[in-house]
N, C-alpha and C. Protein backbone atom coordinates (compact mmCIF):
# COMPACT_ATOMS: atom_id res chain seq x y z
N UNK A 1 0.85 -1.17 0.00
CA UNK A 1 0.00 0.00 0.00
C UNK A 1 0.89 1.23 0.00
N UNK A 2 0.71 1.91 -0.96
CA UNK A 2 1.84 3.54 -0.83
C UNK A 2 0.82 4.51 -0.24
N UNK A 3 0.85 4.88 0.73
CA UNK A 3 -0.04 5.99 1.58
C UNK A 3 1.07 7.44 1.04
N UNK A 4 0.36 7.99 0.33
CA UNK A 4 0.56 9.16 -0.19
C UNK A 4 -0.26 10.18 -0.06
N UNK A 5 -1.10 10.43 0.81
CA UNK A 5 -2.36 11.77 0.93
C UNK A 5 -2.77 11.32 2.40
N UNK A 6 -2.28 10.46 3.13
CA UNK A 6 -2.68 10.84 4.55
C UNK A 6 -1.65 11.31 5.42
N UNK A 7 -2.60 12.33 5.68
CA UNK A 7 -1.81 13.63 6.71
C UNK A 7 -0.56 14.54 6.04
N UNK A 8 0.18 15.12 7.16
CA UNK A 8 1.49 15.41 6.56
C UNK A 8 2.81 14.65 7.03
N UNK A 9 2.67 13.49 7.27
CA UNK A 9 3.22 12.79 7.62
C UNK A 9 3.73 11.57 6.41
N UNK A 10 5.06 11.07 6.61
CA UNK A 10 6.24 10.55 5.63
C UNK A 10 5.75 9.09 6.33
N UNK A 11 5.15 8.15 5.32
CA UNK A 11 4.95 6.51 5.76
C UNK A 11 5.57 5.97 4.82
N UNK A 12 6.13 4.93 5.66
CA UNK A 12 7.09 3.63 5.37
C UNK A 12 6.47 2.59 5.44
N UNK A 13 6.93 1.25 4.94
CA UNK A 13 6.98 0.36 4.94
C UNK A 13 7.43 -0.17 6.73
N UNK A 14 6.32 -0.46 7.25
CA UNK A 14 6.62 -0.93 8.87
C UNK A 14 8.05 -1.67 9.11
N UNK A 15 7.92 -3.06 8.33
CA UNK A 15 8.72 -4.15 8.14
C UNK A 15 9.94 -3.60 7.72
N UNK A 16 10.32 -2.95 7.17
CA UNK A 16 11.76 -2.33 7.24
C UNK A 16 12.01 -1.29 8.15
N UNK A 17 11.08 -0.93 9.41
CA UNK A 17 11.89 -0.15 10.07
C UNK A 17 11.18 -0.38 11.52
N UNK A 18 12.47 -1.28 11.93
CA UNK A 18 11.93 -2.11 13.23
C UNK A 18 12.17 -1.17 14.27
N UNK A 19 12.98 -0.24 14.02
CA UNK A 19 13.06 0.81 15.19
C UNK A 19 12.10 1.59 15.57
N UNK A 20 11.18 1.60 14.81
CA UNK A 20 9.97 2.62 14.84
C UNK A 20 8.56 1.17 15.73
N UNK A 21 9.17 0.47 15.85
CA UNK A 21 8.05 -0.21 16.41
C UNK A 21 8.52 -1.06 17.57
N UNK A 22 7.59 -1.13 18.99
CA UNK A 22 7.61 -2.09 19.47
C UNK A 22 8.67 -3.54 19.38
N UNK A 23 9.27 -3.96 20.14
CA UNK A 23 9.37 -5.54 20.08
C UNK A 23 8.28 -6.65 19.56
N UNK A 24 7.14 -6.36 20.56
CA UNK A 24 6.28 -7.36 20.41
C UNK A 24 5.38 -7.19 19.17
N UNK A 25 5.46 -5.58 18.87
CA UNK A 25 4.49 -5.36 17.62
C UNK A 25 5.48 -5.95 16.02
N UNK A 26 6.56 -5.53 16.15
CA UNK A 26 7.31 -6.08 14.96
C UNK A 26 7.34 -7.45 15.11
N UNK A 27 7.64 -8.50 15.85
CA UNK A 27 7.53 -10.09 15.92
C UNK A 27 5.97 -10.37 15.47
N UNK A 28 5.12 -9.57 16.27
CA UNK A 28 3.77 -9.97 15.33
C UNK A 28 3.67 -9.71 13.97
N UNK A 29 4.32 -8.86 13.79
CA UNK A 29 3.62 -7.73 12.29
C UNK A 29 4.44 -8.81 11.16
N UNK A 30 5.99 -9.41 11.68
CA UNK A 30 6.63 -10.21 10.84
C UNK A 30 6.24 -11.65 11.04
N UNK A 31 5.17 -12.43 11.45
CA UNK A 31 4.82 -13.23 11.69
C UNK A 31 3.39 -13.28 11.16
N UNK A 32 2.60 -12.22 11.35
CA UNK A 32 1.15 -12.23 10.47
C UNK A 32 1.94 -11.84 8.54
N UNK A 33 2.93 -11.23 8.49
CA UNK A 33 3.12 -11.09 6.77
C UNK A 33 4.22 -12.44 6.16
N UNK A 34 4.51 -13.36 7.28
CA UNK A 34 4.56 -14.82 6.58
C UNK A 34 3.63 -15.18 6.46
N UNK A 35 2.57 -15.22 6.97
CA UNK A 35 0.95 -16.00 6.41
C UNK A 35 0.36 -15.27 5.83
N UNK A 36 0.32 -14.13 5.79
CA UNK A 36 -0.27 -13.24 4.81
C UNK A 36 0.40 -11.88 4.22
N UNK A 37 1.21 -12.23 2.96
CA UNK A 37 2.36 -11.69 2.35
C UNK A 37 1.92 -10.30 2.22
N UNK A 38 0.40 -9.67 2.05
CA UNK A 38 -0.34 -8.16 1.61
C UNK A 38 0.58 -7.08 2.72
N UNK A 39 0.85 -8.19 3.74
CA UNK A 39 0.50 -7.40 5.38
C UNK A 39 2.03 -6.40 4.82
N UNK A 40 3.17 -7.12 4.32
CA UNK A 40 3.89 -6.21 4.58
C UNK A 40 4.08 -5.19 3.78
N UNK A 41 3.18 -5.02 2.61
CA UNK A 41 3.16 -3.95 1.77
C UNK A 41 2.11 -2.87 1.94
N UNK A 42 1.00 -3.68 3.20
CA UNK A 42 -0.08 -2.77 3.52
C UNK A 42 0.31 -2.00 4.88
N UNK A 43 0.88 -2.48 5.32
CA UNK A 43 1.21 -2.16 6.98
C UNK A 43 2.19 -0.98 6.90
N UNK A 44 2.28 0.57 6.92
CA UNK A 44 3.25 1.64 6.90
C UNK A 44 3.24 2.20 8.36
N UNK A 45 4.34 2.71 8.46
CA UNK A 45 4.38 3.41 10.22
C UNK A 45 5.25 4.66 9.86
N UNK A 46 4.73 5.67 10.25
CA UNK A 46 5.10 6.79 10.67
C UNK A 46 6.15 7.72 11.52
N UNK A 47 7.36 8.23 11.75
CA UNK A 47 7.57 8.71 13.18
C UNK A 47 6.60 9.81 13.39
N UNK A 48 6.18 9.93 14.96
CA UNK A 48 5.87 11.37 14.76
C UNK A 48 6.25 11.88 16.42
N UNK A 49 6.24 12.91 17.03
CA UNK A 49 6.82 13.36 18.22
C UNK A 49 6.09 12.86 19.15
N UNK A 50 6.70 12.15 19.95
CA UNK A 50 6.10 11.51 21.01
C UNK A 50 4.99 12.72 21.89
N UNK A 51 4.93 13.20 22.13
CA UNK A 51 4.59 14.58 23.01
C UNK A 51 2.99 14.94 22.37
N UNK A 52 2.68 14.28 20.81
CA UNK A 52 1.51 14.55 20.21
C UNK A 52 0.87 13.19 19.99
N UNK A 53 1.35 12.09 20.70
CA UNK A 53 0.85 10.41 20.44
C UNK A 53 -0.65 10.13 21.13
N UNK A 54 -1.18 11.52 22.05
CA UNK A 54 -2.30 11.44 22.03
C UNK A 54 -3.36 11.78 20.91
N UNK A 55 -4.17 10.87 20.36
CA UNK A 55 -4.93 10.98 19.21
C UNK A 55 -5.59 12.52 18.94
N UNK A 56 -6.06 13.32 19.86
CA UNK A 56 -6.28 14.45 19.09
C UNK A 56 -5.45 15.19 18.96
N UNK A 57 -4.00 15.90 19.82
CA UNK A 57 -3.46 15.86 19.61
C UNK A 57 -2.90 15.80 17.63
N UNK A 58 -2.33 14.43 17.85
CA UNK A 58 -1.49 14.21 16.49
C UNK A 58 -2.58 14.19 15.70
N UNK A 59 -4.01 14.09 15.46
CA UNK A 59 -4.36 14.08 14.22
C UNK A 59 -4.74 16.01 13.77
N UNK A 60 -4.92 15.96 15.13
CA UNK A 60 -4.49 18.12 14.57
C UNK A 60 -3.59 18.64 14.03
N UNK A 61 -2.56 17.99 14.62
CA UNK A 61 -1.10 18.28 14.39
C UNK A 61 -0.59 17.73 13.13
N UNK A 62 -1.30 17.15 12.41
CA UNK A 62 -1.05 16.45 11.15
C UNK A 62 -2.17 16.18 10.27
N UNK A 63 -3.04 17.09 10.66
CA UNK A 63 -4.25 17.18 9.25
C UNK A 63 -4.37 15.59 9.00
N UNK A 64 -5.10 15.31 10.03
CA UNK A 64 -5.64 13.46 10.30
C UNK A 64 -7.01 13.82 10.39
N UNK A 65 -8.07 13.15 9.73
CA UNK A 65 -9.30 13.03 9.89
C UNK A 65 -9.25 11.93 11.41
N UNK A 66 -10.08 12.72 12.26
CA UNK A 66 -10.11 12.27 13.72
C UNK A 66 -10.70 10.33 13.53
N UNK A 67 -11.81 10.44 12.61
CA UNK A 67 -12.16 9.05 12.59
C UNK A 67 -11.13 8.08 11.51
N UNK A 68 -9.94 8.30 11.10
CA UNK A 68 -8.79 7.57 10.67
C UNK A 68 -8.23 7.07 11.35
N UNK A 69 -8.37 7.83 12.85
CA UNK A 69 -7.50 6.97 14.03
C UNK A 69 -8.36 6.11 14.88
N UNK A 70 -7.48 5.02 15.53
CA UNK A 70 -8.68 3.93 16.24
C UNK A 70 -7.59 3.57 17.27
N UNK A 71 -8.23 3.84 18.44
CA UNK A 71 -7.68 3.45 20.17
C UNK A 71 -7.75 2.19 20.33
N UNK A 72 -6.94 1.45 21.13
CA UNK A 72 -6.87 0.21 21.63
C UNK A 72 -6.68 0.50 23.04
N UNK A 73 -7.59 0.00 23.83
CA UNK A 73 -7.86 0.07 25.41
C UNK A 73 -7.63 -1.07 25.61
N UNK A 74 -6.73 -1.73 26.88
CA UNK A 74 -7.00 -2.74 27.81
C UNK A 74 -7.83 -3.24 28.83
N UNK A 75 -8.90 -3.88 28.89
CA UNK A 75 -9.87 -4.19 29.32
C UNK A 75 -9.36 -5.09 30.23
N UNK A 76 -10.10 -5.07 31.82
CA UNK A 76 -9.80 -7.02 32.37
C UNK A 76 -11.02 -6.95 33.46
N UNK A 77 -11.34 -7.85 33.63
CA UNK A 77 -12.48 -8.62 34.07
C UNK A 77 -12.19 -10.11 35.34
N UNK A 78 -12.93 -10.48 36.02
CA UNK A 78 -12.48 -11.99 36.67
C UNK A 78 -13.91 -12.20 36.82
N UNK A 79 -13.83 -13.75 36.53
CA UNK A 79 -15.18 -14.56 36.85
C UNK A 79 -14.39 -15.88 37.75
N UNK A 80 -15.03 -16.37 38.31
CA UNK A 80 -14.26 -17.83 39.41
C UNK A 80 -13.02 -18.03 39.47
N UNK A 81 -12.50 -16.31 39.92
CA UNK A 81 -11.01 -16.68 40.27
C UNK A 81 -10.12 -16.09 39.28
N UNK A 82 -10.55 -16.17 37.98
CA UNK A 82 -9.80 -16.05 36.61
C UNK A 82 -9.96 -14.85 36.12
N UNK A 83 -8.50 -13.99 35.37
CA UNK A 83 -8.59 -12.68 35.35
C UNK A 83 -8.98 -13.11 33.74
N UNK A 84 -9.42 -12.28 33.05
CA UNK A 84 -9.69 -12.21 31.67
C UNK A 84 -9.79 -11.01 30.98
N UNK A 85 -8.64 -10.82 30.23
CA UNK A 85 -8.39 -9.41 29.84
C UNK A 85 -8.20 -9.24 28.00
N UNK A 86 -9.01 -8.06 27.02
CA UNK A 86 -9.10 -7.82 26.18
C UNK A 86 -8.71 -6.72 25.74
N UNK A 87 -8.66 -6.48 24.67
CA UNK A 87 -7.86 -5.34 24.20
C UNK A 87 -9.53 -4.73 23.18
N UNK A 88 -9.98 -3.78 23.49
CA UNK A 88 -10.95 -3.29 22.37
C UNK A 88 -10.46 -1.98 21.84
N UNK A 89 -11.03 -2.08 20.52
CA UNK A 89 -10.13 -1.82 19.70
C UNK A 89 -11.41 -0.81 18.61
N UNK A 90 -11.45 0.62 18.86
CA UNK A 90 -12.39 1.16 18.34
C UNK A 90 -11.79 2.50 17.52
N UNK A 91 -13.03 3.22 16.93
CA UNK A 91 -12.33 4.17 16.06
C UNK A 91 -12.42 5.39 16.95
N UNK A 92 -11.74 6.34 16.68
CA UNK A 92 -11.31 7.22 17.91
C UNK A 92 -12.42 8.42 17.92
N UNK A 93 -13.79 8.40 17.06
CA UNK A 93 -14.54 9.08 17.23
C UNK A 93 -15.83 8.77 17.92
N UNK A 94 -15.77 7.35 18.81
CA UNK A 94 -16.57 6.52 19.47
C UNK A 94 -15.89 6.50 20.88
N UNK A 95 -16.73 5.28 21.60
CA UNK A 95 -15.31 4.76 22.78
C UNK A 95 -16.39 3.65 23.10
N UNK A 96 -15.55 2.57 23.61
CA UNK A 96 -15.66 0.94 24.11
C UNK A 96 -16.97 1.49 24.92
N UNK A 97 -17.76 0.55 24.77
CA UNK A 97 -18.46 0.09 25.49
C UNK A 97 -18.28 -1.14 26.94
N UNK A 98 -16.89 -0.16 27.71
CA UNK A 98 -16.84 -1.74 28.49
C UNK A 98 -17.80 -2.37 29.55
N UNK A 99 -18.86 -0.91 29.68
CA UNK A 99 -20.17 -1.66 30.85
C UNK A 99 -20.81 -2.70 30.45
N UNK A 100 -21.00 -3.04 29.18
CA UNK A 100 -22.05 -3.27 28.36
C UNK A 100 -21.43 -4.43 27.41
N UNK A 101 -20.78 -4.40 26.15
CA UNK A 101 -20.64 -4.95 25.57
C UNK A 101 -19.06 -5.80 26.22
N UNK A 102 -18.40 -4.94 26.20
CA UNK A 102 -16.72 -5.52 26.30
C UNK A 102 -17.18 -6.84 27.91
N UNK A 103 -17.94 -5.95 28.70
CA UNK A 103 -18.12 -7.30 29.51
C UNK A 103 -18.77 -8.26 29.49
N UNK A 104 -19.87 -7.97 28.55
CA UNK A 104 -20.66 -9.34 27.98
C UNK A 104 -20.30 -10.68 27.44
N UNK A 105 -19.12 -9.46 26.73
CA UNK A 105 -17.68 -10.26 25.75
C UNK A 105 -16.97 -11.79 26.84
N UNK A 106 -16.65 -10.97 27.87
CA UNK A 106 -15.87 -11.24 28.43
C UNK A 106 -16.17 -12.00 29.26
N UNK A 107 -17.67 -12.34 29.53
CA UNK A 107 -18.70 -13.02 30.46
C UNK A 107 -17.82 -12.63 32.25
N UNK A 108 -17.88 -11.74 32.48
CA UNK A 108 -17.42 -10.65 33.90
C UNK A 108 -18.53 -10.21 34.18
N UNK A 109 -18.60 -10.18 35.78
CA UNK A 109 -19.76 -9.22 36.22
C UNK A 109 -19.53 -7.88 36.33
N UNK A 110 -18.10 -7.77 36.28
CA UNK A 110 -17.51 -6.34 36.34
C UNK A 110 -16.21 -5.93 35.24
N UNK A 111 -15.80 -5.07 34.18
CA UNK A 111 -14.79 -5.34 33.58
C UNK A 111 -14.31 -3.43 34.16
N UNK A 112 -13.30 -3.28 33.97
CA UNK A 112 -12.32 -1.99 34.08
C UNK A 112 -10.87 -2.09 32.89
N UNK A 113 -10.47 -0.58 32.95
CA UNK A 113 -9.37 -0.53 32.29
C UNK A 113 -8.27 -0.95 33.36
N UNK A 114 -7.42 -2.19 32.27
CA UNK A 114 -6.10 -2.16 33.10
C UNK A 114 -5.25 -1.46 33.25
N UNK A 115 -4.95 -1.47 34.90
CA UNK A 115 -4.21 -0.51 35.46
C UNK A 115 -2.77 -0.34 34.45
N UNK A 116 -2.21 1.15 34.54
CA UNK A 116 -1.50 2.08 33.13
C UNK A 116 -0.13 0.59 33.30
N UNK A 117 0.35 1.19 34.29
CA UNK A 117 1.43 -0.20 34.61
C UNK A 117 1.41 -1.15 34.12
N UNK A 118 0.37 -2.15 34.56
CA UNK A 118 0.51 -3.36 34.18
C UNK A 118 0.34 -3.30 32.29
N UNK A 119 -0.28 -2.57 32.01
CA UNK A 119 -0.82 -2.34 30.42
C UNK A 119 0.46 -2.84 29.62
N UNK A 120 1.56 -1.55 30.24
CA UNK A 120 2.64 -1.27 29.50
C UNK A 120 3.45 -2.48 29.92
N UNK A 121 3.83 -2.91 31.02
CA UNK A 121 4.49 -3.78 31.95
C UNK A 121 3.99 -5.53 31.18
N UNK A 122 3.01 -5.64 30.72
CA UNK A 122 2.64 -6.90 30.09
C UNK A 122 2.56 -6.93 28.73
N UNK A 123 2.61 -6.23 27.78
CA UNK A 123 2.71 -5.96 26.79
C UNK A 123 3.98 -5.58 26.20
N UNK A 124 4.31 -4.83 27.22
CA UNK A 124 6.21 -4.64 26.25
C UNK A 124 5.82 -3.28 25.37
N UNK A 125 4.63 -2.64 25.08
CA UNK A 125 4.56 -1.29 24.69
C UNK A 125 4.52 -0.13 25.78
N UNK A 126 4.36 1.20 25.06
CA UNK A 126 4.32 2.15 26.11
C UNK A 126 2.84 2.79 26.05
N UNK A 127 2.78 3.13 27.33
CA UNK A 127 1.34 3.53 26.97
C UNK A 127 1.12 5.32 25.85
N UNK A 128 -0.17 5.28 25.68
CA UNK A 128 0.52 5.96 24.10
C UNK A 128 -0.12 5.22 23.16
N UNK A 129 0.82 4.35 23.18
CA UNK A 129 1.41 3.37 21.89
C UNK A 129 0.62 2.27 21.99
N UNK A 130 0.03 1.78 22.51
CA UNK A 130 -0.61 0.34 22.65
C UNK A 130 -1.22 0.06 21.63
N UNK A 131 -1.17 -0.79 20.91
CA UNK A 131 -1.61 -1.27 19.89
C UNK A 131 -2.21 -3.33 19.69
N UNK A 132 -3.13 -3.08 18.94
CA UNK A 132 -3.75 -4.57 18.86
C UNK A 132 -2.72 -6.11 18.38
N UNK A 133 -1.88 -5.40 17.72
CA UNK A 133 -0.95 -5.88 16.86
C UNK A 133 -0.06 -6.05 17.96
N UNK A 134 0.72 -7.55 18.49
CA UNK A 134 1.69 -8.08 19.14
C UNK A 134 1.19 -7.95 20.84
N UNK A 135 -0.10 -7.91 21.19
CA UNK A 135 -0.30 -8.32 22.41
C UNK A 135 -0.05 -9.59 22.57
N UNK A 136 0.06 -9.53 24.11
CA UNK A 136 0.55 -11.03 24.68
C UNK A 136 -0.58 -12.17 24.17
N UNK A 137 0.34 -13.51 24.65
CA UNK A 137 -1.30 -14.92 24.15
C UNK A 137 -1.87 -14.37 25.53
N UNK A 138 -3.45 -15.03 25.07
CA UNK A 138 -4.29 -14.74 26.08
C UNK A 138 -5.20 -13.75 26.19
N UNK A 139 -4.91 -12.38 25.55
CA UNK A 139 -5.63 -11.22 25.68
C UNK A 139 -6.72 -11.39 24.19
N UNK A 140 -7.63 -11.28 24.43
CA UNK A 140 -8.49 -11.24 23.55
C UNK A 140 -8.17 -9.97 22.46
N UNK A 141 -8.62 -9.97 21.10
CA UNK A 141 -8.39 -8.55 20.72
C UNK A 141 -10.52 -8.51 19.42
N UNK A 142 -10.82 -7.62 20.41
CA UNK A 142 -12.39 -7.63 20.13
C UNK A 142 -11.71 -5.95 19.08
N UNK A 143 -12.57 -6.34 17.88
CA UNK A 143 -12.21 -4.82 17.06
C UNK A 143 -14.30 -4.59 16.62
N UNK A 144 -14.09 -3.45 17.02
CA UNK A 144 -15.59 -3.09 16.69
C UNK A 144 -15.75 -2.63 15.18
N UNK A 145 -16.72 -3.23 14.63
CA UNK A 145 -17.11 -3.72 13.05
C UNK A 145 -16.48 -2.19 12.18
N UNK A 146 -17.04 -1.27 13.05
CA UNK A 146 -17.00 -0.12 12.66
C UNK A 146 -15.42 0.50 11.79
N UNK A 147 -14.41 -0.24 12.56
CA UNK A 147 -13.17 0.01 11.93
C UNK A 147 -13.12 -0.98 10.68
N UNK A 148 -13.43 -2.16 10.42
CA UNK A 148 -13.50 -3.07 9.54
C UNK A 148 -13.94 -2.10 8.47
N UNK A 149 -14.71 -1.43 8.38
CA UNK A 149 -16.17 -0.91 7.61
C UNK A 149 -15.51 0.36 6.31
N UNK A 150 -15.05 0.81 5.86
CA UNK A 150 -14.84 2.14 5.27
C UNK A 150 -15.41 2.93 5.56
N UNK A 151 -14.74 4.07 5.95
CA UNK A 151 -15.11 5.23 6.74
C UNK A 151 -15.59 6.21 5.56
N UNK A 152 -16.21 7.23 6.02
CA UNK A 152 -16.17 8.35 4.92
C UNK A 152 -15.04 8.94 4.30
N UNK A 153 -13.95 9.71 5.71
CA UNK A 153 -12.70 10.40 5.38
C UNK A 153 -12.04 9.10 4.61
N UNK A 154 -12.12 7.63 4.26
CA UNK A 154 -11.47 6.94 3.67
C UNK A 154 -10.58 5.90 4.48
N UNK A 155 -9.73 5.11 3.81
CA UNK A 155 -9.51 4.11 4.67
C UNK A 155 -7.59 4.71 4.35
N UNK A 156 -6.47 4.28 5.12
CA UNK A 156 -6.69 3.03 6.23
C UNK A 156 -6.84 4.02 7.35
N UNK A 157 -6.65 2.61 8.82
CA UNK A 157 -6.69 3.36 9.93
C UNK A 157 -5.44 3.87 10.13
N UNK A 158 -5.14 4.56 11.64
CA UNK A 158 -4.32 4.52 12.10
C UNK A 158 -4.16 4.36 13.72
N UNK A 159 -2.78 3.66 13.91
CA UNK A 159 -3.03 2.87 15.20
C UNK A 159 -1.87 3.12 16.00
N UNK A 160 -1.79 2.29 16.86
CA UNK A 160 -0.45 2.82 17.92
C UNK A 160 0.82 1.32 17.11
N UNK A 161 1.99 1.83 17.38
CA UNK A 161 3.11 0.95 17.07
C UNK A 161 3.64 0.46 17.82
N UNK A 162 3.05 0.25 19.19
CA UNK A 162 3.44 -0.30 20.83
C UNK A 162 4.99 0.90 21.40
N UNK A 163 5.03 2.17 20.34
CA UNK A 163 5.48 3.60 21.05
C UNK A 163 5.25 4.21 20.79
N UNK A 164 5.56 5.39 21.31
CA UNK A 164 4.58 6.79 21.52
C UNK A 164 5.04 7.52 20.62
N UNK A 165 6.44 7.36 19.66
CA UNK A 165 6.79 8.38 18.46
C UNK A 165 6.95 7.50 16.90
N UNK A 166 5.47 6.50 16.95
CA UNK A 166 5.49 6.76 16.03
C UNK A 166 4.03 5.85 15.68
N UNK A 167 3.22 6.07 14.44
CA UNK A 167 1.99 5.02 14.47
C UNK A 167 2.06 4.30 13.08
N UNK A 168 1.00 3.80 13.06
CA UNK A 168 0.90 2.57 12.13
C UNK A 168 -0.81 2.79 11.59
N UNK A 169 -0.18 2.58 10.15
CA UNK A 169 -1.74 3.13 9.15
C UNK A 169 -1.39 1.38 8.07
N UNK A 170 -2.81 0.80 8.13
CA UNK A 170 -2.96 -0.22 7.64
C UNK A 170 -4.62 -0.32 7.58
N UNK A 171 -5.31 -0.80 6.16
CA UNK A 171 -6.45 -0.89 5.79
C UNK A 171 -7.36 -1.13 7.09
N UNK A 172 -8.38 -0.31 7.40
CA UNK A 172 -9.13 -1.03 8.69
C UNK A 172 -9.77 -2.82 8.06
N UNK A 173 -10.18 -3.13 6.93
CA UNK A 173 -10.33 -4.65 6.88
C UNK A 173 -9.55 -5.67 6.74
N UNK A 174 -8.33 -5.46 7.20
CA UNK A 174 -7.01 -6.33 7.19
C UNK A 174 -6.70 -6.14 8.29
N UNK A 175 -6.71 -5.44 9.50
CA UNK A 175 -6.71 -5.21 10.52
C UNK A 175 -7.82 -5.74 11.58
N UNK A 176 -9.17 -5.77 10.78
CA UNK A 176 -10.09 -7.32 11.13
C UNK A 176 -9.58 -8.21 11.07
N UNK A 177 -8.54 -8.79 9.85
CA UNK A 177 -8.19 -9.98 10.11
C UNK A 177 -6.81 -11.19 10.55
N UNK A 178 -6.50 -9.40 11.05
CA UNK A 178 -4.98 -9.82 12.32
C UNK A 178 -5.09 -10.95 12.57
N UNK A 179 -3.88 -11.60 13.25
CA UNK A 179 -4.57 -13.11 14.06
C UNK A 179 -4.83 -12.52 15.71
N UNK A 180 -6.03 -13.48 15.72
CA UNK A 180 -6.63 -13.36 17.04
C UNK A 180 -7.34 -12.15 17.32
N UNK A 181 -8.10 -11.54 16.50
CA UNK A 181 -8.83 -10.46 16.35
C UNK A 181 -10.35 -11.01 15.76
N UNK A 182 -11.01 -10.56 16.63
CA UNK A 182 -12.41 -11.07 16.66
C UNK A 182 -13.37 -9.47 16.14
N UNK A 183 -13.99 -9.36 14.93
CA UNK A 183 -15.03 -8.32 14.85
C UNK A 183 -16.11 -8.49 15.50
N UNK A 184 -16.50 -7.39 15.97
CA UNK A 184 -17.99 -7.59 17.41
C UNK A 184 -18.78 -6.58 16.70
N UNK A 185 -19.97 -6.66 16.24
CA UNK A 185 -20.63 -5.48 16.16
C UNK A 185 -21.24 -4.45 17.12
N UNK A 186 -21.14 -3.31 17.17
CA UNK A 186 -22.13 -2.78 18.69
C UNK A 186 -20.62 -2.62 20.54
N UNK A 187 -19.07 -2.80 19.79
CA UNK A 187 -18.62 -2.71 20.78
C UNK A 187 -17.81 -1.43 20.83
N UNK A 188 -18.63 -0.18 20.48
CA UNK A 188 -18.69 1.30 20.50
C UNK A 188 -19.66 1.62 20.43
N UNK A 189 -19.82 2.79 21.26
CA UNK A 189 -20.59 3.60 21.48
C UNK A 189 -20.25 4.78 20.69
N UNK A 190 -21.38 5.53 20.33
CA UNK A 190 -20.86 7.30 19.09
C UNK A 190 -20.55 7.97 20.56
């Protein structure tokens, strides 16, 4: 994919520039484009100043249509003992439904965001940066339909690179079909 008209921002090819990403997000990102070769020509990452990695922020700061970008929250929950924690994964002009849907998901009588620490501390990203792409086994990754979908401002999204200076723009319907990414309809709220 050559991203040439989003934002004012210079995108690369992810897969050649492992410095701009995460540990755990590059081992995923080079592990989903052996099974699916598109990934590494669709998948581009960005630098941009850490200091603007909050989404409104950088999409001001770079002439980003606000619904191009999509948040990944850490969710966790316990039912009989057992913690059960998800990553939802929405477009940044909505937000998770975690009363409602994310815990329904999750069959919890109660779900919350995981604490900032552990987020970053179990994942190997910074917070910022958290992204769906190279979470640990175990964490669910629920993406609400809505990013799958083509937006008006156009596709792709853009996402966190598990750090805070720099993101990652890849088709929102290839990003449905990450591994271990489940589409939920209804798990955002406008």
């Amino acid at each position: 994919m050559t991203v040439t008209t989003l934002g004012t921002l210079t995108w690369l090819r992810a897969l050649d520039h492992p410095e701009l990403l995460a540990e755990p997000t590059f081992a995923a990102l080079s592990g989903w484009a052996a099974v699916e070769p598109s990934v590494a020509e669709s998948v581009v990452v960005a630098e941009i100043d850490p200091d603007l990695a909050d989404t409104a922020a950088m999409t001001e700061a770079h002439g980003l249509p606000l619904s191009a970008s999509v948040n990944c929250v850490l969710v966790a929950g316990r039912r009989e003992g057992a913690e059960r924690i998800a990553a939802a994964v929405v477009r940044a002009t909505t937000r998770a439904d975690v009363n409602n849907a994310v815990k329904r998901l999750l069959d919890v009588r109660k779900a919350s965001f995981l604490p900032m620490d552990r987020a970053t501390q179990e994942s190997g990203m910074e917070y910022g940066g958290i992204t769906p792409i190279g979470l640990p086994d175990g964490y669910r990754v629920l993406v609400d339909a809505r990013v799958a979908a083509p937006d008006p401002a156009g596709d792709p999204v853009i996402i966190g690179s598990g750090l805070r200076r720099s993101k990652l723009a890849l088709p929102g319907a290839l990003l449905a079909t990450a591994p271990g990414a489940e589409v939920v309809d209804g798990l955002a709220l406008p």
